[in-house]
PDB file of N, CA and C in Angstrom:
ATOM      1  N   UNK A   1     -13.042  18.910   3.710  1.00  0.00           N
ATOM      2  CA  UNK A   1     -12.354  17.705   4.102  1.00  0.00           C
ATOM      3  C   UNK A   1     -12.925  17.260   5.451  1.00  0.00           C
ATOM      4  N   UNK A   2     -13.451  15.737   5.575  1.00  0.00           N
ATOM      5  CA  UNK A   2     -13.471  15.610   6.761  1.00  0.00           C
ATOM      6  C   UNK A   2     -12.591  15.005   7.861  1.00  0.00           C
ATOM      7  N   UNK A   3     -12.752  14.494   8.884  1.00  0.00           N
ATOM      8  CA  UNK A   3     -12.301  13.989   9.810  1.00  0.00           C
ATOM      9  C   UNK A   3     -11.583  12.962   9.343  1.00  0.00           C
ATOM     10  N   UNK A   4     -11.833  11.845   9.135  1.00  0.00           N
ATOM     11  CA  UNK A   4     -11.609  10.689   8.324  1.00  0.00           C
ATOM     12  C   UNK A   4     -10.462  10.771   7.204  1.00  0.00           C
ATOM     13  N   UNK A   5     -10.463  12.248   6.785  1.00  0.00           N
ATOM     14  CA  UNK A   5      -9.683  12.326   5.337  1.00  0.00           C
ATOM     15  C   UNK A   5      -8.410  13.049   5.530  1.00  0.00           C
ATOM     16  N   UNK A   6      -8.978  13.818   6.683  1.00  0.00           N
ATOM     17  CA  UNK A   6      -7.487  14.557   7.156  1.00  0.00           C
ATOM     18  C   UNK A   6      -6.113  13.098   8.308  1.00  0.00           C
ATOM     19  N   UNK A   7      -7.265  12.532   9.088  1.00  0.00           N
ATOM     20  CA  UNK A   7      -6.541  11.296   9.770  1.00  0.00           C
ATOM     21  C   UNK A   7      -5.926  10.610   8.539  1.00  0.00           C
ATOM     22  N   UNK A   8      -6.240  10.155   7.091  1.00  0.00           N
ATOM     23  CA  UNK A   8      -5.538   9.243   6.597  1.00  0.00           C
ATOM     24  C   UNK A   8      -4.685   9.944   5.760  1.00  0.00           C
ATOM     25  N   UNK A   9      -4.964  11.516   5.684  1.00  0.00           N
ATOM     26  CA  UNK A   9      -3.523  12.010   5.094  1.00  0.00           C
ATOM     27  C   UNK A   9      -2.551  12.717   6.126  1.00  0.00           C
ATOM     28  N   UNK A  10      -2.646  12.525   7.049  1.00  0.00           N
ATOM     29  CA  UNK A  10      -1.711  12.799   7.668  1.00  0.00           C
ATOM     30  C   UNK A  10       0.023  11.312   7.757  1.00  0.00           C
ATOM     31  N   UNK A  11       0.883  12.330   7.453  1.00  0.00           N
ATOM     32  CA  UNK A  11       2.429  11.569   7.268  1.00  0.00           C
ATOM     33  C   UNK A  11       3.159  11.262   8.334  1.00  0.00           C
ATOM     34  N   UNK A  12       3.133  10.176   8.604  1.00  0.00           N
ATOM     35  CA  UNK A  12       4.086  10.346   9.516  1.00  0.00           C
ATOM     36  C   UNK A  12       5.829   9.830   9.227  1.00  0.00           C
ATOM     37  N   UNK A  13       6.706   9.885   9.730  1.00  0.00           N
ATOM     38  CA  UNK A  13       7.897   9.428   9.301  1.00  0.00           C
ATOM     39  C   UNK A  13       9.257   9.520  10.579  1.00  0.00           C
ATOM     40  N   UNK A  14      10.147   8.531  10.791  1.00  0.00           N
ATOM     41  CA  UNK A  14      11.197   8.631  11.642  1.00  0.00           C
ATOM     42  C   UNK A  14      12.736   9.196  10.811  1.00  0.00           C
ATOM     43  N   UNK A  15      12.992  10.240  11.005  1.00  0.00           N
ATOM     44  CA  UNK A  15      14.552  10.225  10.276  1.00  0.00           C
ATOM     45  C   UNK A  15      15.896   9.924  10.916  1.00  0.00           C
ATOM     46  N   UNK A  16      16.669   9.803  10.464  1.00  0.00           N
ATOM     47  CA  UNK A  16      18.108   9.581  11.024  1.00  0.00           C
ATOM     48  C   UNK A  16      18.782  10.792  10.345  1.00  0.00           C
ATOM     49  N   UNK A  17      19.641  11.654  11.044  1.00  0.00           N
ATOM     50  CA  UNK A  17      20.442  12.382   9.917  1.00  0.00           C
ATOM     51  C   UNK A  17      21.802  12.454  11.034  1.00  0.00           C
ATOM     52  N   UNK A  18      23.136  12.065  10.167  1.00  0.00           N
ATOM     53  CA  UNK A  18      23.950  13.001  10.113  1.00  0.00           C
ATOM     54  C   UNK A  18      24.851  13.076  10.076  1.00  0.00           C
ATOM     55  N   UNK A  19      26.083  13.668  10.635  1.00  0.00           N
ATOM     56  CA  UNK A  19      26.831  14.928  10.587  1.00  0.00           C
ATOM     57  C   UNK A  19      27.256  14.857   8.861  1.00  0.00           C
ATOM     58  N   UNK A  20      27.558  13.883   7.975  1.00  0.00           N
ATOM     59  CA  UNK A  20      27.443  13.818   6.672  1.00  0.00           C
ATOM     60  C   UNK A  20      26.671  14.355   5.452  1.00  0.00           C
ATOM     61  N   UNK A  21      25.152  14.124   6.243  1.00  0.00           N
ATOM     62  CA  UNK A  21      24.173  14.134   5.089  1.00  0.00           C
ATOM     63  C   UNK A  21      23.373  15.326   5.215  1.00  0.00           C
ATOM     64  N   UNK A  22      23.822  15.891   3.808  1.00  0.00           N
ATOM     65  CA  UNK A  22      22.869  17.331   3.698  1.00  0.00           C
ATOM     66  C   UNK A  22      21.732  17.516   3.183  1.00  0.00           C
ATOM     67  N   UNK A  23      20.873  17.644   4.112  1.00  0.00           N
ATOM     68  CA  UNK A  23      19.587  18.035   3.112  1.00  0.00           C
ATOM     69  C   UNK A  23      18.807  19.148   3.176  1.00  0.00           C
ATOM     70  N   UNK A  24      18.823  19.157   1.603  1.00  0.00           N
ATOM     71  CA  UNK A  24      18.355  20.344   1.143  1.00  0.00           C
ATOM     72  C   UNK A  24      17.229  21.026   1.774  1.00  0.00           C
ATOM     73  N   UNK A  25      17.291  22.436   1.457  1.00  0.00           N
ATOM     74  CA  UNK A  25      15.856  23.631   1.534  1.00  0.00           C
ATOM     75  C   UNK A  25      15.186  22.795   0.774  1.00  0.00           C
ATOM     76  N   UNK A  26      13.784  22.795   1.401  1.00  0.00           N
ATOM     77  CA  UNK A  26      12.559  21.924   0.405  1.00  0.00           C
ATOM     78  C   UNK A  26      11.327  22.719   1.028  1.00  0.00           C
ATOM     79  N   UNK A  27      10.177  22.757   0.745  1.00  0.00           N
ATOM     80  CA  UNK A  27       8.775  23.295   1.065  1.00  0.00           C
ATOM     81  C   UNK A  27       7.760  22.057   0.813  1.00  0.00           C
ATOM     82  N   UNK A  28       6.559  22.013   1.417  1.00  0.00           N
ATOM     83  CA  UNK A  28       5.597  20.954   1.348  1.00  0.00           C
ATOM     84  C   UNK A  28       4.468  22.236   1.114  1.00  0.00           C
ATOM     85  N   UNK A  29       4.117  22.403  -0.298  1.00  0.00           N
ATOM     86  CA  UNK A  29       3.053  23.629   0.196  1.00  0.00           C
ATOM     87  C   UNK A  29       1.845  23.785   0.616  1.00  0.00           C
ATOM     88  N   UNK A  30       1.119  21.790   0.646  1.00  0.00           N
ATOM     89  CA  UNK A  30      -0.059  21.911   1.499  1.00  0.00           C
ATOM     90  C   UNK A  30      -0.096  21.091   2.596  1.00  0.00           C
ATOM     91  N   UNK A  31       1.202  21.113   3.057  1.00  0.00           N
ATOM     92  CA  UNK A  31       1.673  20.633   4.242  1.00  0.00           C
ATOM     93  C   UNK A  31       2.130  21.257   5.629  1.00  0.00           C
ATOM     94  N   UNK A  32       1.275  21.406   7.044  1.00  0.00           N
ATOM     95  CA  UNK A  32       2.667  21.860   7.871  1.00  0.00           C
ATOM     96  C   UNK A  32       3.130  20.601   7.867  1.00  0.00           C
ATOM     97  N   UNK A  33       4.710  20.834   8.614  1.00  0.00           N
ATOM     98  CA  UNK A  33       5.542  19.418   9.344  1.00  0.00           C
ATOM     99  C   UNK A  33       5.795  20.015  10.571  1.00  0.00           C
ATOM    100  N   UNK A  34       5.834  19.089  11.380  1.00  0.00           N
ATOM    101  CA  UNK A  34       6.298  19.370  12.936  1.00  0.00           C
ATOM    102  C   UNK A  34       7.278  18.312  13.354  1.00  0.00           C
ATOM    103  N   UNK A  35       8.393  18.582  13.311  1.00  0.00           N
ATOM    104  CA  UNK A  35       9.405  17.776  13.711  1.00  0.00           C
ATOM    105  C   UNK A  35       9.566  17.651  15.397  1.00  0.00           C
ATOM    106  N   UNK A  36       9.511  16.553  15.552  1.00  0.00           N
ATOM    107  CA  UNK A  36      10.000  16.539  17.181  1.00  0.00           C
ATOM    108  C   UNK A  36      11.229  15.834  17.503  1.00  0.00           C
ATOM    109  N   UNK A  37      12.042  16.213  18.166  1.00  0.00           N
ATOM    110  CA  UNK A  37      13.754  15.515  18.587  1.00  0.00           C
ATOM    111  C   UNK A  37      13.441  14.449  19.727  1.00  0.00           C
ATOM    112  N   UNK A  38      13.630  12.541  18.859  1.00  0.00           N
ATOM    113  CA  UNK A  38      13.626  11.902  19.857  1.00  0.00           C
ATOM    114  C   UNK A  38      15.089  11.096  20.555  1.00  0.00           C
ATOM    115  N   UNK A  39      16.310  11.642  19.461  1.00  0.00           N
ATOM    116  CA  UNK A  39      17.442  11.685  19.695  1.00  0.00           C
ATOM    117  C   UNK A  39      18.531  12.468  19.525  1.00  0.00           C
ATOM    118  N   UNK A  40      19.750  12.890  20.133  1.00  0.00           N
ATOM    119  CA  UNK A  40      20.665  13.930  19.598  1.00  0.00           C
ATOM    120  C   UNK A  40      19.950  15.094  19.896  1.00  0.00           C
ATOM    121  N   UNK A  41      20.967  15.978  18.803  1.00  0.00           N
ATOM    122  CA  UNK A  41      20.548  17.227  19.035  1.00  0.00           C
ATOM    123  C   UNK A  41      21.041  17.462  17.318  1.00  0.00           C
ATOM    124  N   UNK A  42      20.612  18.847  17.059  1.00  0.00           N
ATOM    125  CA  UNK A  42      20.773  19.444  15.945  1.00  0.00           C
ATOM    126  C   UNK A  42      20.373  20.878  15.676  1.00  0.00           C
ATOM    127  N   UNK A  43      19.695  21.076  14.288  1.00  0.00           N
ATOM    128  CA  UNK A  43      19.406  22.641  14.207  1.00  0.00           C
ATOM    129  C   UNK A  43      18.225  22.242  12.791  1.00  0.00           C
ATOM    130  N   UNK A  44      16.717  22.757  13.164  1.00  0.00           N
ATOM    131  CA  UNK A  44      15.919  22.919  12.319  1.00  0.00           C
ATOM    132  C   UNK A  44      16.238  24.122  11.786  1.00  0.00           C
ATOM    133  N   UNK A  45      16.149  24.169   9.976  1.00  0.00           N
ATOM    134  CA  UNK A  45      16.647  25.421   9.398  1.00  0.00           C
ATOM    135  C   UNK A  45      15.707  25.912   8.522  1.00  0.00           C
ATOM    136  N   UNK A  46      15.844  26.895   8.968  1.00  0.00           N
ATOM    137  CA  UNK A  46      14.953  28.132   7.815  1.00  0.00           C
ATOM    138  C   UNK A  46      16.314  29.029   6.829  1.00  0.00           C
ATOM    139  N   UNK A  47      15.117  29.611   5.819  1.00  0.00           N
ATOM    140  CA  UNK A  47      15.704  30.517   5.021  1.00  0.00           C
ATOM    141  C   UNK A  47      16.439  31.566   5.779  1.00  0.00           C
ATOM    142  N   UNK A  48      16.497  32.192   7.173  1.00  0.00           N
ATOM    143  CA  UNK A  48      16.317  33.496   7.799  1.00  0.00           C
ATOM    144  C   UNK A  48      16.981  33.287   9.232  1.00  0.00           C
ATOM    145  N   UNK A  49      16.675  32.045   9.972  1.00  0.00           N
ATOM    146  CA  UNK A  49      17.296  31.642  11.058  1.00  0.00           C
ATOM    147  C   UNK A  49      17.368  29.806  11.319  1.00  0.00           C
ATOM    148  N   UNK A  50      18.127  29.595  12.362  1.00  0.00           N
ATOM    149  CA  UNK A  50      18.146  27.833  12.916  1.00  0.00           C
ATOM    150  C   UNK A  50      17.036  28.408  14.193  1.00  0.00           C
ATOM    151  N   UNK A  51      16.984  26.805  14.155  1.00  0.00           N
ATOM    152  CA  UNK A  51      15.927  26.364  16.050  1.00  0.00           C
ATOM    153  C   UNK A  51      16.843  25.206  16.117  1.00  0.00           C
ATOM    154  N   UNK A  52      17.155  25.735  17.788  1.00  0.00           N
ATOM    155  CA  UNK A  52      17.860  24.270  18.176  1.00  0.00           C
ATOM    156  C   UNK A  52      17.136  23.364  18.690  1.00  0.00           C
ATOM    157  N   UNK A  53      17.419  21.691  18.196  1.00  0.00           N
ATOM    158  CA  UNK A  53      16.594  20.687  18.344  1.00  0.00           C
ATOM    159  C   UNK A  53      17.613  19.957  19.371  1.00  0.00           C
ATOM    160  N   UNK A  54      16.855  19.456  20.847  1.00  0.00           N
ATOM    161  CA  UNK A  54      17.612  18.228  21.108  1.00  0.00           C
ATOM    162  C   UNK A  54      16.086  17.678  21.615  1.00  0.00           C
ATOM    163  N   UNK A  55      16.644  16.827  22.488  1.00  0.00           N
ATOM    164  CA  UNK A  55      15.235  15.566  22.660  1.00  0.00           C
ATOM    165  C   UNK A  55      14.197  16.312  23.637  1.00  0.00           C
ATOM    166  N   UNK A  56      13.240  15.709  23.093  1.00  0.00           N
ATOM    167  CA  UNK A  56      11.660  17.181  23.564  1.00  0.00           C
ATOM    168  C   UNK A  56      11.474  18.083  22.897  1.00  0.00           C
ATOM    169  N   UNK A  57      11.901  18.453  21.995  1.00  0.00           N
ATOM    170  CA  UNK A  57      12.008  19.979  21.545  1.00  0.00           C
ATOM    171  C   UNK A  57      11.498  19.735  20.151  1.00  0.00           C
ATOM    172  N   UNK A  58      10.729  20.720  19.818  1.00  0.00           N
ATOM    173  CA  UNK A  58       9.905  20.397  18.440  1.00  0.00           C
ATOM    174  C   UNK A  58      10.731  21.994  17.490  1.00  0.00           C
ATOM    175  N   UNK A  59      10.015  21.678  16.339  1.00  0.00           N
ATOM    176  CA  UNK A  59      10.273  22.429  15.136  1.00  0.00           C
ATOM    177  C   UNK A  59       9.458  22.481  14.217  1.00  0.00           C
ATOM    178  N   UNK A  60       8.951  23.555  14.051  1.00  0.00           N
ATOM    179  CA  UNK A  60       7.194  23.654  13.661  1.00  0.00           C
ATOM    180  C   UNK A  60       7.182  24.357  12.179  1.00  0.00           C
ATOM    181  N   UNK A  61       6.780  24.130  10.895  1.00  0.00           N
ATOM    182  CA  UNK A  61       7.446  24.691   9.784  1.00  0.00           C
ATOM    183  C   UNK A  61       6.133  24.764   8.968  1.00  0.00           C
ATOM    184  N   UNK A  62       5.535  25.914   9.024  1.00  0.00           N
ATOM    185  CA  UNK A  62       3.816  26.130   8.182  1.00  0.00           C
ATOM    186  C   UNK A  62       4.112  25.591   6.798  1.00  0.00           C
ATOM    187  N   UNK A  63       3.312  25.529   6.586  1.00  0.00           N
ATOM    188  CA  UNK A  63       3.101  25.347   4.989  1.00  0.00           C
ATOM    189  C   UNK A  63       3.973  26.213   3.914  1.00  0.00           C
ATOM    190  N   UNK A  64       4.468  25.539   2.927  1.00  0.00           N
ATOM    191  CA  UNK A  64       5.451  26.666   2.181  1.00  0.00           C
ATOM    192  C   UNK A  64       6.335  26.879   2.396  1.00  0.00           C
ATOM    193  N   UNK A  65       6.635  27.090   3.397  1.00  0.00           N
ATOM    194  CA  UNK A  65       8.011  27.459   4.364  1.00  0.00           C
ATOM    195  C   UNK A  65       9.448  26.667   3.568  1.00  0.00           C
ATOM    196  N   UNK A  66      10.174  27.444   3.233  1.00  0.00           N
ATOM    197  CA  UNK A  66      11.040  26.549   3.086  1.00  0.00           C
ATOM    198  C   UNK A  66      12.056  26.015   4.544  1.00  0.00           C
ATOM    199  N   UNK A  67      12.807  24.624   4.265  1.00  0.00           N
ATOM    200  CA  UNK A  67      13.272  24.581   5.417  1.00  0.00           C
ATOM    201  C   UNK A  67      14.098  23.164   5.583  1.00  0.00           C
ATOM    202  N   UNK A  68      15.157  22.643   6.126  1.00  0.00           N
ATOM    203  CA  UNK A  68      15.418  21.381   6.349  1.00  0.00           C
ATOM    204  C   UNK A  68      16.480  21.480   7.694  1.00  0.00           C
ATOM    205  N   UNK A  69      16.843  20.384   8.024  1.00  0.00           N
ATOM    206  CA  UNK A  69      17.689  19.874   9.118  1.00  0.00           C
ATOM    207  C   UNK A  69      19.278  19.871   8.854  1.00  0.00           C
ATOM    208  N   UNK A  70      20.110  19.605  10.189  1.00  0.00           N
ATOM    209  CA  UNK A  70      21.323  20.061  10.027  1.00  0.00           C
ATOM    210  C   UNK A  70      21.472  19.207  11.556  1.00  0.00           C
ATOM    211  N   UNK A  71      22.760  18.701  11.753  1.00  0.00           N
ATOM    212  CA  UNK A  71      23.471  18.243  12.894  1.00  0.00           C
ATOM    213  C   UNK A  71      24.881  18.299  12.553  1.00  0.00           C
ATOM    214  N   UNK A  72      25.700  18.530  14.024  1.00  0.00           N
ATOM    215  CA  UNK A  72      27.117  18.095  13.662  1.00  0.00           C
ATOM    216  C   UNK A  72      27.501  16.617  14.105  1.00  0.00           C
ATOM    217  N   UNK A  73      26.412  16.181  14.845  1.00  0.00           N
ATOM    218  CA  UNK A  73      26.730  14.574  14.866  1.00  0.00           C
ATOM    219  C   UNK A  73      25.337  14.223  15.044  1.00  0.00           C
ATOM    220  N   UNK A  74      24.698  13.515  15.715  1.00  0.00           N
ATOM    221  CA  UNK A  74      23.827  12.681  15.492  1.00  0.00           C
ATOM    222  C   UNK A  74      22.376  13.289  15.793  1.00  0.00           C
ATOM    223  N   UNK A  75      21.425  13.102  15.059  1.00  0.00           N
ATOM    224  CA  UNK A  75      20.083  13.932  15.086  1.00  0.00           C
ATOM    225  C   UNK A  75      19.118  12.469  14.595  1.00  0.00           C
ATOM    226  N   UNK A  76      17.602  12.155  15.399  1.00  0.00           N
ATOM    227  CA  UNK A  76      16.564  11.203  15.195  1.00  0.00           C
ATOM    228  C   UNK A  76      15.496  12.366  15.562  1.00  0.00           C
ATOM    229  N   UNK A  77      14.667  12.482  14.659  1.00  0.00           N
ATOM    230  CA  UNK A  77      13.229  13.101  14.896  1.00  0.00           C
ATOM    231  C   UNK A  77      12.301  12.128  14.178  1.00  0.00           C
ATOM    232  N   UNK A  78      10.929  12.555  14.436  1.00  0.00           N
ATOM    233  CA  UNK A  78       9.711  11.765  14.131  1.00  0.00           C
ATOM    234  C   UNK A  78       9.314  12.687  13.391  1.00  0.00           C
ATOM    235  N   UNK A  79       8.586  12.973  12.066  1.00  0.00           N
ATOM    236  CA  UNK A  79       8.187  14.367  11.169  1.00  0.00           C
ATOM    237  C   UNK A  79       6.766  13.661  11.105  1.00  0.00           C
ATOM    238  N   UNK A  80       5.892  14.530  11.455  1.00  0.00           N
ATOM    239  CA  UNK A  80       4.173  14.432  10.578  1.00  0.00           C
ATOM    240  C   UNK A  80       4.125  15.510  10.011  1.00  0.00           C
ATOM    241  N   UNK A  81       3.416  15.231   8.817  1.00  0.00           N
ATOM    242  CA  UNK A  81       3.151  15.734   7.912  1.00  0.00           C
ATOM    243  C   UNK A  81       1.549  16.118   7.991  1.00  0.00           C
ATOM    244  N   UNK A  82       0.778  17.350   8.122  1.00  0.00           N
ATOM    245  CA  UNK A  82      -0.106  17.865   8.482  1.00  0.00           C
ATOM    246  C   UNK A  82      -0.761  18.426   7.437  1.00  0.00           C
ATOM    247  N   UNK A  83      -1.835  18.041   6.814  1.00  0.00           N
ATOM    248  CA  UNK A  83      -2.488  18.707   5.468  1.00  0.00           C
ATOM    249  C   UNK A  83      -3.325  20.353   6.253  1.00  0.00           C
ATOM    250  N   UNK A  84      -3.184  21.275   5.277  1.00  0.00           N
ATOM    251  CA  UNK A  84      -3.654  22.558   5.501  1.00  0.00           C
ATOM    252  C   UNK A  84      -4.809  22.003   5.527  1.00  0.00           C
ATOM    253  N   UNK A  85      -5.807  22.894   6.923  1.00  0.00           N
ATOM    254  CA  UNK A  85      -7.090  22.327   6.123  1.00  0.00           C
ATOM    255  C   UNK A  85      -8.077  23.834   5.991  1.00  0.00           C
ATOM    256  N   UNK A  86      -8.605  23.833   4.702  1.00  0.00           N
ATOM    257  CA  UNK A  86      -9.136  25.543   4.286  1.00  0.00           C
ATOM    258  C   UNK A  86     -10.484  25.551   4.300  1.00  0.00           C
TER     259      UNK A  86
END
């Protein structure tokens, strides 16, 4: 893969979540994601443990990984989506 191919697959995305909306354990398996907190606070979740998210604070989830988000009130992160590259 080159340069060029990894820049146009890379994802980017803004979310809103919360204290309502649950979302599920999910995996991206030729994906990392790196979530970064640009509002609120919350809890990036794994199978095994949380990371607490408030603003600055990232959440780094390799490939495969299962994993999703959680707040008791208001949570905004930015997610890219990062192709493995082998």
């Amino acid at each position: 893969m080159n340069l060029q191919d990894i820049k146009e697959s890379i994802v980017t995305n803004v979310y809103y979540i919360d204290a309502q909306k649950k979302v599920a354990l999910h995996n991206h398996p030729k994906h990392d994601e790196i979530f970064y907190c640009i509002k609120g606070e919350g809890f990036g979740v794994l199978e095994d443990r949380e990371i607490k998210l408030t603003v600055g604070r990232e959440f780094i989830v390799p490939a495969g990984e299962m994993h999703a988000l959680r707040t008791d009130s208001n949570l905004y992160v930015t997610s890219f989506l990062v192709p493995v590259v082998e």
